[in-house]
C-alpha atoms as a PDB file:
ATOM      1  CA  UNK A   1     105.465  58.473 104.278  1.00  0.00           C
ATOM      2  CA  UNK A   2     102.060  57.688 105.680  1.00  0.00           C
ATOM      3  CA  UNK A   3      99.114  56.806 103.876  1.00  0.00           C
ATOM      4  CA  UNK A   4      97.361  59.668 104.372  1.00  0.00           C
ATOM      5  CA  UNK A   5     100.736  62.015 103.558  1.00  0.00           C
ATOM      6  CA  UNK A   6     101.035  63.321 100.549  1.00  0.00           C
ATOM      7  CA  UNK A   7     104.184  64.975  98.737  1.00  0.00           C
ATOM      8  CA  UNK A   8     102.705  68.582  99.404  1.00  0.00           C
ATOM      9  CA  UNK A   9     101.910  67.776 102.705  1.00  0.00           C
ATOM     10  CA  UNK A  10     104.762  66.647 104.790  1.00  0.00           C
ATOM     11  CA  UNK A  11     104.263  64.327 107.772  1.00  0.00           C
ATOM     12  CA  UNK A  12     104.109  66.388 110.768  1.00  0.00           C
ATOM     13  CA  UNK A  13     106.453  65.972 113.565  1.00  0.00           C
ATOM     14  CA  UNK A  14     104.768  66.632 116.921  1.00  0.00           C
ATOM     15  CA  UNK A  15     107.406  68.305 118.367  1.00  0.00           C
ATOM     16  CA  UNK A  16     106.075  71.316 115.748  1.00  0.00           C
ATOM     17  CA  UNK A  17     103.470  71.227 116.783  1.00  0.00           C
ATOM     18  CA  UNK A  18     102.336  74.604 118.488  1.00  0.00           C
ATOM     19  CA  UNK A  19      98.920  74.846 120.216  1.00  0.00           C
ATOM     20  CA  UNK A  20      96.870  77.046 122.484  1.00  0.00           C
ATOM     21  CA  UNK A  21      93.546  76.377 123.841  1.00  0.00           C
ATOM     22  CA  UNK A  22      91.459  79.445 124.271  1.00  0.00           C
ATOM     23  CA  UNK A  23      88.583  78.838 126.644  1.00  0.00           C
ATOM     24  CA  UNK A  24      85.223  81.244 127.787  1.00  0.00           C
ATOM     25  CA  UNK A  25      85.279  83.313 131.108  1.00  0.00           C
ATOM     26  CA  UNK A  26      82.284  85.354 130.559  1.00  0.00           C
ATOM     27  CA  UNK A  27      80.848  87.658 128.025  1.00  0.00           C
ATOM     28  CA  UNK A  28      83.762  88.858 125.830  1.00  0.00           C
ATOM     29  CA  UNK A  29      86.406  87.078 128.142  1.00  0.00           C
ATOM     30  CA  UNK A  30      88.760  84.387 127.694  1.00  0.00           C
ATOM     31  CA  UNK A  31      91.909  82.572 128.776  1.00  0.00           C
ATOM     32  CA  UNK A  32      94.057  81.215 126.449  1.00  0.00           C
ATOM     33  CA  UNK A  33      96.258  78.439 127.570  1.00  0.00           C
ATOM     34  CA  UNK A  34      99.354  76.375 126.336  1.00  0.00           C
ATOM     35  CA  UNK A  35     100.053  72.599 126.940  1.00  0.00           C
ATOM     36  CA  UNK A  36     103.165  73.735 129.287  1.00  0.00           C
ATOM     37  CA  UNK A  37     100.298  75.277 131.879  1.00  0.00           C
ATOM     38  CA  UNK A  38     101.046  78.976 130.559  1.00  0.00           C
ATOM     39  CA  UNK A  39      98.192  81.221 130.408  1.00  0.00           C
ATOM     40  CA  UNK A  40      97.090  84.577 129.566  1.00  0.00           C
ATOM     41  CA  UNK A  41      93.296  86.631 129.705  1.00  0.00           C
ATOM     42  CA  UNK A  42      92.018  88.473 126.343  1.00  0.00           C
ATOM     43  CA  UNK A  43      88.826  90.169 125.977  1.00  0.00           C
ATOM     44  CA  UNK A  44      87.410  93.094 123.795  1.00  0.00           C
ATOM     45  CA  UNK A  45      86.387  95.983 124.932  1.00  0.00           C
ATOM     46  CA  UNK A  46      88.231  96.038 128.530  1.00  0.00           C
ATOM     47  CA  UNK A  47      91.989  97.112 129.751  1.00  0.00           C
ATOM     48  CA  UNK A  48      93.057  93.188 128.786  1.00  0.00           C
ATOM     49  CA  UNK A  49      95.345  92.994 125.559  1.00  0.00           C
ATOM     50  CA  UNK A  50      92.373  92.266 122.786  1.00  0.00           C
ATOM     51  CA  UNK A  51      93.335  89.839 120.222  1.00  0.00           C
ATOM     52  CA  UNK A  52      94.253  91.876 117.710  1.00  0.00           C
ATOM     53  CA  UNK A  53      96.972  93.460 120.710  1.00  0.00           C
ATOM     54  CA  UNK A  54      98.241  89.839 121.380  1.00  0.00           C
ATOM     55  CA  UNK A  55      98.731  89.654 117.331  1.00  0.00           C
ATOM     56  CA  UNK A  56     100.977  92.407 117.749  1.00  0.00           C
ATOM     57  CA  UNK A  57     102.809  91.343 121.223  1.00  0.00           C
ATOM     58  CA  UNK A  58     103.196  88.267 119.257  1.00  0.00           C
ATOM     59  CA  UNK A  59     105.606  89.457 116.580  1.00  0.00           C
ATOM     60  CA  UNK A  60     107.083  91.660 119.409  1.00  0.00           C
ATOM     61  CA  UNK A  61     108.087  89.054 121.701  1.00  0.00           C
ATOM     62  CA  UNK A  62     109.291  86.442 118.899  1.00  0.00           C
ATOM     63  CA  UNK A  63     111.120  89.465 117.729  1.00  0.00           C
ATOM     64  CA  UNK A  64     112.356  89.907 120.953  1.00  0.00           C
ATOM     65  CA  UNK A  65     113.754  86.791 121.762  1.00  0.00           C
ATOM     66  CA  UNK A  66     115.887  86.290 118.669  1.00  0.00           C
ATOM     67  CA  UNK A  67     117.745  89.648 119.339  1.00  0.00           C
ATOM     68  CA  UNK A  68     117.881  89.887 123.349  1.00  0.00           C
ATOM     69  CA  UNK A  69     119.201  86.374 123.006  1.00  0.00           C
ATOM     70  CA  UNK A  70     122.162  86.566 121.308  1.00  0.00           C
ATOM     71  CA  UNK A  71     122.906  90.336 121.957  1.00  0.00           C
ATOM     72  CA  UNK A  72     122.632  89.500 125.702  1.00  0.00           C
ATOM     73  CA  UNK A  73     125.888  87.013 124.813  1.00  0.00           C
ATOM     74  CA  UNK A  74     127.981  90.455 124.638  1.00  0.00           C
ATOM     75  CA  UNK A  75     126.013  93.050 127.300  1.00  0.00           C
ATOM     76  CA  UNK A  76     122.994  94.078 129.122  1.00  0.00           C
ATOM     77  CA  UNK A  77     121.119  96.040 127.687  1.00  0.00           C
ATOM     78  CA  UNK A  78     120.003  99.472 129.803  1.00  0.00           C
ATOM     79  CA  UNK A  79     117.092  99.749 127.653  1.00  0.00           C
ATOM     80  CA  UNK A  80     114.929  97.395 125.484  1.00  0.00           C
ATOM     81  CA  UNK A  81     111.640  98.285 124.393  1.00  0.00           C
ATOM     82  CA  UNK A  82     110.085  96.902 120.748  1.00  0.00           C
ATOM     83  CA  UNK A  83     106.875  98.953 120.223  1.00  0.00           C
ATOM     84  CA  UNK A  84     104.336  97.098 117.089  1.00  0.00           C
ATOM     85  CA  UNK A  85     101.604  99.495 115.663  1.00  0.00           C
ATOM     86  CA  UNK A  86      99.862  98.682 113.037  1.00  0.00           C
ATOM     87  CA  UNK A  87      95.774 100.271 111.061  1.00  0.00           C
ATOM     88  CA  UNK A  88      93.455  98.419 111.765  1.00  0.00           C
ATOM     89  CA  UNK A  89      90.874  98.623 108.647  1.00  0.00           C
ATOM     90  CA  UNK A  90      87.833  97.287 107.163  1.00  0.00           C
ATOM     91  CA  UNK A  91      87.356  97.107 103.145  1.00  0.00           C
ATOM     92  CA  UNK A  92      86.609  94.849 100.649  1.00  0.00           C
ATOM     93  CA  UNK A  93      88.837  92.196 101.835  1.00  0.00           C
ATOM     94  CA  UNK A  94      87.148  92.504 105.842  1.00  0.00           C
ATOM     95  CA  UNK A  95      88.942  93.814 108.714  1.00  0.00           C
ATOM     96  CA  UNK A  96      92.413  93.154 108.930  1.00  0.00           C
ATOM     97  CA  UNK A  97      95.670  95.119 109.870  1.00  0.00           C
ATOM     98  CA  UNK A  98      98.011  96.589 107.529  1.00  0.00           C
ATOM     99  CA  UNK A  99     101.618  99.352 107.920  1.00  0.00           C
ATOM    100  CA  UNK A 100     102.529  96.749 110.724  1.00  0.00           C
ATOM    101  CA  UNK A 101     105.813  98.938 111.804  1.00  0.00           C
ATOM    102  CA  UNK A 102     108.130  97.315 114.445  1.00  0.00           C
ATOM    103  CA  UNK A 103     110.362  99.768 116.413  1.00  0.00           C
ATOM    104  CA  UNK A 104     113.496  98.655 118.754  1.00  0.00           C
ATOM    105  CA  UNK A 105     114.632 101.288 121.236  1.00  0.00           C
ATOM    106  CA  UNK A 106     116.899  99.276 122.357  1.00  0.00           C
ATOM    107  CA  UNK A 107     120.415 100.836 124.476  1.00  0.00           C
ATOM    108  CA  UNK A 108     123.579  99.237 125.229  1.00  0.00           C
ATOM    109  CA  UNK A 109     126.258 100.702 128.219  1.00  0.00           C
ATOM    110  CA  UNK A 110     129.350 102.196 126.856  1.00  0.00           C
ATOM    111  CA  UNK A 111     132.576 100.058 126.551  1.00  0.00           C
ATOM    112  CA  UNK A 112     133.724  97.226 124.625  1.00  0.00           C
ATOM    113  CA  UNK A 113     131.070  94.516 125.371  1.00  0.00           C
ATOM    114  CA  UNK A 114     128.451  97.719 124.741  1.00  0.00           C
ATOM    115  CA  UNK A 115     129.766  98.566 121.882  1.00  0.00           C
ATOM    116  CA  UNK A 116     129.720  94.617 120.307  1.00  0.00           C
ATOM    117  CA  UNK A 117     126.407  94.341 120.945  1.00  0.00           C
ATOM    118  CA  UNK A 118     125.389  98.064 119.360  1.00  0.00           C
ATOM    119  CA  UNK A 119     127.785  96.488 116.054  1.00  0.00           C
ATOM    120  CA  UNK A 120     125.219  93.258 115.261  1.00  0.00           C
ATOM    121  CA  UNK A 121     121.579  95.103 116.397  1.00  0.00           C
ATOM    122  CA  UNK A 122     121.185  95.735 112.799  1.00  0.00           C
ATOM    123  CA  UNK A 123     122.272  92.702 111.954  1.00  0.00           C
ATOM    124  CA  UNK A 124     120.204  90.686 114.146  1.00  0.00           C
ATOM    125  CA  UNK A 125     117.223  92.982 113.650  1.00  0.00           C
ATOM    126  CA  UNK A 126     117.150  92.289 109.806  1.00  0.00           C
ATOM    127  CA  UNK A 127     117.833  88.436 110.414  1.00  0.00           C
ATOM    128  CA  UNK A 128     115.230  87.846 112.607  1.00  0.00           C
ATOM    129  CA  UNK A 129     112.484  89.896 109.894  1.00  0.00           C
ATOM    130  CA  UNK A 130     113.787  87.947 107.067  1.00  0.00           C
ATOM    131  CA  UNK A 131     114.758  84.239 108.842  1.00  0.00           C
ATOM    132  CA  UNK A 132     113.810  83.597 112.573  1.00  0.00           C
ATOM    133  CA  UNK A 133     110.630  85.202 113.940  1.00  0.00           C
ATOM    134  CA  UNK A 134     107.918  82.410 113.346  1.00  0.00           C
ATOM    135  CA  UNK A 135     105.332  85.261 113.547  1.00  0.00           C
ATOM    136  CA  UNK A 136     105.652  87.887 111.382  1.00  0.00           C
ATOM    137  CA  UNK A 137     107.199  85.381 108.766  1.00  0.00           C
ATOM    138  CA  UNK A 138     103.776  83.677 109.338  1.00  0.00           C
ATOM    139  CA  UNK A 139     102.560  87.050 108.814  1.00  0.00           C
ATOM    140  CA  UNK A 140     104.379  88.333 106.024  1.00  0.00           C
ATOM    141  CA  UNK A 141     103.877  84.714 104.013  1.00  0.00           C
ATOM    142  CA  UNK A 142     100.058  85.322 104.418  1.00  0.00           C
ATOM    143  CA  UNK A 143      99.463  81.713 105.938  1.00  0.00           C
ATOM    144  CA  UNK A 144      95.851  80.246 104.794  1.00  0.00           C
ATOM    145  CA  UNK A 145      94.113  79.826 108.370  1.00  0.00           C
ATOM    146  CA  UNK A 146      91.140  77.039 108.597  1.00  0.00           C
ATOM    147  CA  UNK A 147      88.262  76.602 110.874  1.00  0.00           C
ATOM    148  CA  UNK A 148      86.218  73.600 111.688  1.00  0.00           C
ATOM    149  CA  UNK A 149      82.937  73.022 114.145  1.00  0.00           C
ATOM    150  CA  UNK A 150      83.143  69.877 116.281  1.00  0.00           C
END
């Protein structure tokens, strides 16, 4: 351990690190970026995703990956949508989402290989919820979130 470590706060390893950059366009627009040159535009108030939308693609596309991934392994799916809805509502604690609901609709072709992949949805489904999806874990576990001006 480092000098500046300390037993509750474990030495981080940099390739945890995640880290986005979110930069100013114009009035109510932005681009948020990734160190691998990925990008996407947010604003409020236009057709963009807002960034209470990207919240919510968020858990559906780490969601996403942990299921299409391995059910993928045994067939195609014909169909696979994951829809995330959630209130947004302001009370004593400010505004902030709650009833976050995540639905698959996801469809698998008849047959053997079909029908493998239809057997472990549920399975994977529940798994990623309770184990793998780094954002509605982060989420769920109500993560403290800090802010500094430099």
């Amino acid at each position: 351990m480092s000098e500046s470590t300390t037993a509750s706060t474990p030495e981080r390893d940099p390739k945890d690190l995640r880290r986005v950059t979110l930069t100013r366009d114009s009035v109510g627009r932005y681009t948020a970026r990734n160190d691998r040159g990925g990008s996407i535009s947010l604003s409020s108030g236009t057709d963009e995703l807002s960034p209470v939308e990207l919240l919510l693609a968020g858990i559906a596309g780490c969601t996403a990956v942990d299921v299409d991934t391995v059910t993928t392994r045994r067939a195609e799916p014909e169909q696979f949508e994951i829809e995330v809805t959630a209130d947004k509502v302001k009370d004593e604690h400010g505004n902030h989402l709650q009833d976050i609901e995540v639905r698959f609709r996801v469809r698998f072709p008849g047959g053997e290989a079909g029908d493998a992949a239809r057997e472990m949805l549920p399975k994977l489904v529940r798994r990623s919820h309770d184990e793998w999806c780094t954002v509605s874990r982060t989420v769920e576990l109500g993560q403290k979130v800090t802010t500094t001006v430099e």
